[in-house]
C-alpha atoms as a PDB file:
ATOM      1  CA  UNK A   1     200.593 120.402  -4.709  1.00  0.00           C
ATOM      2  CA  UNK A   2     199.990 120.830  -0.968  1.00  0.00           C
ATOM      3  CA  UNK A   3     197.861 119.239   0.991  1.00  0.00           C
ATOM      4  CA  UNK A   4     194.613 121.042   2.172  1.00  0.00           C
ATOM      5  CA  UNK A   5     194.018 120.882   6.035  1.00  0.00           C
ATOM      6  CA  UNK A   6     190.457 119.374   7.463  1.00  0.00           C
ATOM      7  CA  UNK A   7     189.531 123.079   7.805  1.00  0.00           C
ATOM      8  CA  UNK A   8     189.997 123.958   4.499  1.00  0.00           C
ATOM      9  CA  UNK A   9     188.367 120.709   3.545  1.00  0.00           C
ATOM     10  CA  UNK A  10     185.151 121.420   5.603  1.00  0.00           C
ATOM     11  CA  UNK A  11     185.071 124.753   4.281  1.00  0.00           C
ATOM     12  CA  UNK A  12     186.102 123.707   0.408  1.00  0.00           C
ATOM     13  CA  UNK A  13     182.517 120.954   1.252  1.00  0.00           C
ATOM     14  CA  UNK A  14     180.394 123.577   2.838  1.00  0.00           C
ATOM     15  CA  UNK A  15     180.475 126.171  -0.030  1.00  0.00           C
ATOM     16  CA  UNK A  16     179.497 123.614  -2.554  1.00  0.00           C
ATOM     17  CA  UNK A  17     176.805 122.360  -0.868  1.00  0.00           C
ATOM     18  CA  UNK A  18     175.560 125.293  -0.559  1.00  0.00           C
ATOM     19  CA  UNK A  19     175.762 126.062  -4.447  1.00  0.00           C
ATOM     20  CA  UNK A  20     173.486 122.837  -4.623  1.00  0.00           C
ATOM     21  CA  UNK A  21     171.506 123.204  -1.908  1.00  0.00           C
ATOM     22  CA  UNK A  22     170.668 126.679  -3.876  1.00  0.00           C
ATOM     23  CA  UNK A  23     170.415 124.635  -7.386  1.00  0.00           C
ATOM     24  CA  UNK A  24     167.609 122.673  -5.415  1.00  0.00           C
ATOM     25  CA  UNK A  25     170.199 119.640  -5.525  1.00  0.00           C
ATOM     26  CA  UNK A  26     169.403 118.559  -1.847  1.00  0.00           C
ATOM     27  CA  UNK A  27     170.435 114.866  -1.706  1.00  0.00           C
ATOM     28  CA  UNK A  28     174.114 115.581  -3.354  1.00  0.00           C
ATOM     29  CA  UNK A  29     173.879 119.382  -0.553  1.00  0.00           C
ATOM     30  CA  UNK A  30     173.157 116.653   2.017  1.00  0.00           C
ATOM     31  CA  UNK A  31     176.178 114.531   1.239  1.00  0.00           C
ATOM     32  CA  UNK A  32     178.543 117.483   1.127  1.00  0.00           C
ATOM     33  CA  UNK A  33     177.251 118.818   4.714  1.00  0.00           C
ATOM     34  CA  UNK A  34     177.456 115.829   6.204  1.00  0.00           C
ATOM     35  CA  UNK A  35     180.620 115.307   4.965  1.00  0.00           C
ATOM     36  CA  UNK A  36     181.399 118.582   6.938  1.00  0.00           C
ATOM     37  CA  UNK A  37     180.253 117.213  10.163  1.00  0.00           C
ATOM     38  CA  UNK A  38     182.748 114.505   9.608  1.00  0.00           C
ATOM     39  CA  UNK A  39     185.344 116.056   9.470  1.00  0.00           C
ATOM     40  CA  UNK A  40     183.953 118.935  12.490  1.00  0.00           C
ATOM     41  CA  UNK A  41     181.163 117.340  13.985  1.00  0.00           C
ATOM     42  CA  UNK A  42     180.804 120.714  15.830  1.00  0.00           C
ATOM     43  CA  UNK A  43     180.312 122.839  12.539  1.00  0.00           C
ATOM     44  CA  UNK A  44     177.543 125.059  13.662  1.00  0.00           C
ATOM     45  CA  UNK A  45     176.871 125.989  10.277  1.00  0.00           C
ATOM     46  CA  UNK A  46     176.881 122.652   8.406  1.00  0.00           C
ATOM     47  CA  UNK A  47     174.580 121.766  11.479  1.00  0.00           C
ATOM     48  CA  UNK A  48     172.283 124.413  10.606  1.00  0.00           C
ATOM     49  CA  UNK A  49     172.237 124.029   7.195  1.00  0.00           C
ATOM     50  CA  UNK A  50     171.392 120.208   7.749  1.00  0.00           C
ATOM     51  CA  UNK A  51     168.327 121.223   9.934  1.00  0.00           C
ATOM     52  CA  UNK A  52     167.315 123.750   6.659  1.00  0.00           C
ATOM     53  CA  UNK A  53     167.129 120.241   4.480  1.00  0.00           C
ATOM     54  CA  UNK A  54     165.231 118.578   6.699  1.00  0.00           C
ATOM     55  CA  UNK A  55     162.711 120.933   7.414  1.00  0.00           C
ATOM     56  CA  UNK A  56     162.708 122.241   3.617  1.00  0.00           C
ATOM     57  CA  UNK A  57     161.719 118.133   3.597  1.00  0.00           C
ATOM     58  CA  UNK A  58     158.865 118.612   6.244  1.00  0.00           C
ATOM     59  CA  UNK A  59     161.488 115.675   8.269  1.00  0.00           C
ATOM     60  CA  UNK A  60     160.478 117.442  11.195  1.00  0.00           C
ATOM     61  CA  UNK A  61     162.342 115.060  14.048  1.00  0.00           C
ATOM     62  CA  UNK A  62     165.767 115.246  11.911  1.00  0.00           C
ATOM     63  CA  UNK A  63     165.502 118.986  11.339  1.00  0.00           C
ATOM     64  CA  UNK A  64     164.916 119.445  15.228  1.00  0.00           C
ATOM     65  CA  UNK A  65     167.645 117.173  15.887  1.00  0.00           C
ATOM     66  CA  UNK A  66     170.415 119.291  13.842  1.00  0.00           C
ATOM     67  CA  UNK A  67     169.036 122.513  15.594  1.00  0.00           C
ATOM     68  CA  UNK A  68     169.311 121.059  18.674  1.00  0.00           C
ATOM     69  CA  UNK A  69     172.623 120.033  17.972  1.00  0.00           C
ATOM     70  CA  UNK A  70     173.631 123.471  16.833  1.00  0.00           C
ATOM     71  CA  UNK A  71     171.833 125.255  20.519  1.00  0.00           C
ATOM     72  CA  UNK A  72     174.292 122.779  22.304  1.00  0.00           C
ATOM     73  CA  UNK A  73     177.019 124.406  20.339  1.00  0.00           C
ATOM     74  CA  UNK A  74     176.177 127.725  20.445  1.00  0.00           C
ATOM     75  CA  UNK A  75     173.877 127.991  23.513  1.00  0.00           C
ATOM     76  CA  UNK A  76     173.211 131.999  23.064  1.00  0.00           C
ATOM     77  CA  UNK A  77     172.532 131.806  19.242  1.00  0.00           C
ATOM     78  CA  UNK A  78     168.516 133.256  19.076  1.00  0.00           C
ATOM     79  CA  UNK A  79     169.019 132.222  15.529  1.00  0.00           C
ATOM     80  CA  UNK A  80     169.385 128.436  16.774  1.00  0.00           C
ATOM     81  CA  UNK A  81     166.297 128.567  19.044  1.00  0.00           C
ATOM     82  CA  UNK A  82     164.393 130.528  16.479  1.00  0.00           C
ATOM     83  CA  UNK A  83     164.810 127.609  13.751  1.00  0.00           C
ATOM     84  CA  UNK A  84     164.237 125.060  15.992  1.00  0.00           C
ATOM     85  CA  UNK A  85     161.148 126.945  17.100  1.00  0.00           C
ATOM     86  CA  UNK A  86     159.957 127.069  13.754  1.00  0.00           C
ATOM     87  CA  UNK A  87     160.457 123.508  13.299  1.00  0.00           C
ATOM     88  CA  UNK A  88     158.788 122.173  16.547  1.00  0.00           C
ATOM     89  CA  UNK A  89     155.629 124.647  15.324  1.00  0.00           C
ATOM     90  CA  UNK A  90     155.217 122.963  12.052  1.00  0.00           C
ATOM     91  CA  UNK A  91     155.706 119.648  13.558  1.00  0.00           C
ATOM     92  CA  UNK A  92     152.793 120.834  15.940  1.00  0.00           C
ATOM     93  CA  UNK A  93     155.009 120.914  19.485  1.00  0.00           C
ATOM     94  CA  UNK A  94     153.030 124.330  20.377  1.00  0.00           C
ATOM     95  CA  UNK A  95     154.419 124.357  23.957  1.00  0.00           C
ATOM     96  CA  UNK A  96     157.938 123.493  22.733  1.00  0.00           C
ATOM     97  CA  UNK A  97     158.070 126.334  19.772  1.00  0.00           C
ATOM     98  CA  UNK A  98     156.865 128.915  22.425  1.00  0.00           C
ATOM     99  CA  UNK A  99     159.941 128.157  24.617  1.00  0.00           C
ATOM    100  CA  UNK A 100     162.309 128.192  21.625  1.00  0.00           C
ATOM    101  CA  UNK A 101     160.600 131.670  20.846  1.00  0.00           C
ATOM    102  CA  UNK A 102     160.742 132.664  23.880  1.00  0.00           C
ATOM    103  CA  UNK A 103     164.075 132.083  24.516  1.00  0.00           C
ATOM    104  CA  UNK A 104     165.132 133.563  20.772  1.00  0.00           C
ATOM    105  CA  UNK A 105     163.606 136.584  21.644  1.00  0.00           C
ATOM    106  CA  UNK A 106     165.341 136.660  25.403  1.00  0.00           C
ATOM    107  CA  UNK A 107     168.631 136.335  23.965  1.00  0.00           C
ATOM    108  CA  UNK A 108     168.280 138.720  20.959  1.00  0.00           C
ATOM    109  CA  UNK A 109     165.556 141.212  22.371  1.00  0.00           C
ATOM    110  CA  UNK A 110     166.190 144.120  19.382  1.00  0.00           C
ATOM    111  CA  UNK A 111     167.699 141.711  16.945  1.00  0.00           C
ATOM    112  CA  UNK A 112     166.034 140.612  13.326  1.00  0.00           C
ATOM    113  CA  UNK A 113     164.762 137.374  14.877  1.00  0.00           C
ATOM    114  CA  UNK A 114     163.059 138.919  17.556  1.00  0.00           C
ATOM    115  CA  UNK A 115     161.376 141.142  15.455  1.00  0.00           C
ATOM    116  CA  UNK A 116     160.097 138.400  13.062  1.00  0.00           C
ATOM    117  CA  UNK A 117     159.015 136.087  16.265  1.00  0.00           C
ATOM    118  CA  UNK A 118     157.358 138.609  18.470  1.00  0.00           C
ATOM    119  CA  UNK A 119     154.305 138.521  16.483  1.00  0.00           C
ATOM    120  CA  UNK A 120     154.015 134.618  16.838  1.00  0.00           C
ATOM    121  CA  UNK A 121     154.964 134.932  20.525  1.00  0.00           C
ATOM    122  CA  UNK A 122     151.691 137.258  21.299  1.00  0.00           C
ATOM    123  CA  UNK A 123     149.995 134.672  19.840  1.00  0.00           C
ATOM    124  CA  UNK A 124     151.093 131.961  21.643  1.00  0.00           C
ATOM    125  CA  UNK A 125     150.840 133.658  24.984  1.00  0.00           C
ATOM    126  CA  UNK A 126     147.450 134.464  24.553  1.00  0.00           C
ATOM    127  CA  UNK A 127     146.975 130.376  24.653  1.00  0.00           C
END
């Protein structure tokens, strides 16, 4: 039998927990992403999917700390500053959701995320 690389590993990790992160199993999707990030701690996806448990969780300061994790990864991701947004807002960082916004918006200006945001972004501004 051969040997699977890390890659493969990460990736073999990844797709089951997202099958139980859909199943609602979050503790055992937890385990398997962060299993991921050992063996790529710069897996912008497991690090993304990480901040989606936490904030499913309402762990506000964990969920913000895997986004920000995945913006110093992938610094022109609007998807990054968008979920990170979101988290900071429900957390109640006002100011710091309207600069992730912002910034989602700047990068993407046409894209899906901008178009879900802009509304909340008028609002903000007008604060």
């Amino acid at each position: 039998m051969e040997k699977k690389t890390t890659e493969e590993e990460a990736l073999a990790y990844l797709w089951h927990g997202e099958m139980l992160a859909a199943e609602g199993r979050l503790k055992e999707a937890e385990a398997d992403f962060r299993r991921v990030l050992e063996l790529n701690p710069l897996h912008t996806k497991a690090l993304g999917y990480m901040g989606d448990l936490f904030a499913y969780q309402k762990k506000w300061e964990e969920a913000i700390q895997f986004f920000s994790e995945m913006i110093v990864q992938t610094p022109l991701s609007a998807k990054a500053y968008s979920e990170r947004g979101r988290a900071k807002h429900l957390k109640g960082d006002e100011k710091g959701a309207f600069e992730d916004l912002k910034r989602a918006i700047e990068l993407n200006p046409t894209g899906e995320e901008a178009q879900r945001l802009e509304g909340i972004h008028r609002n903000f501004a007008r604060k």
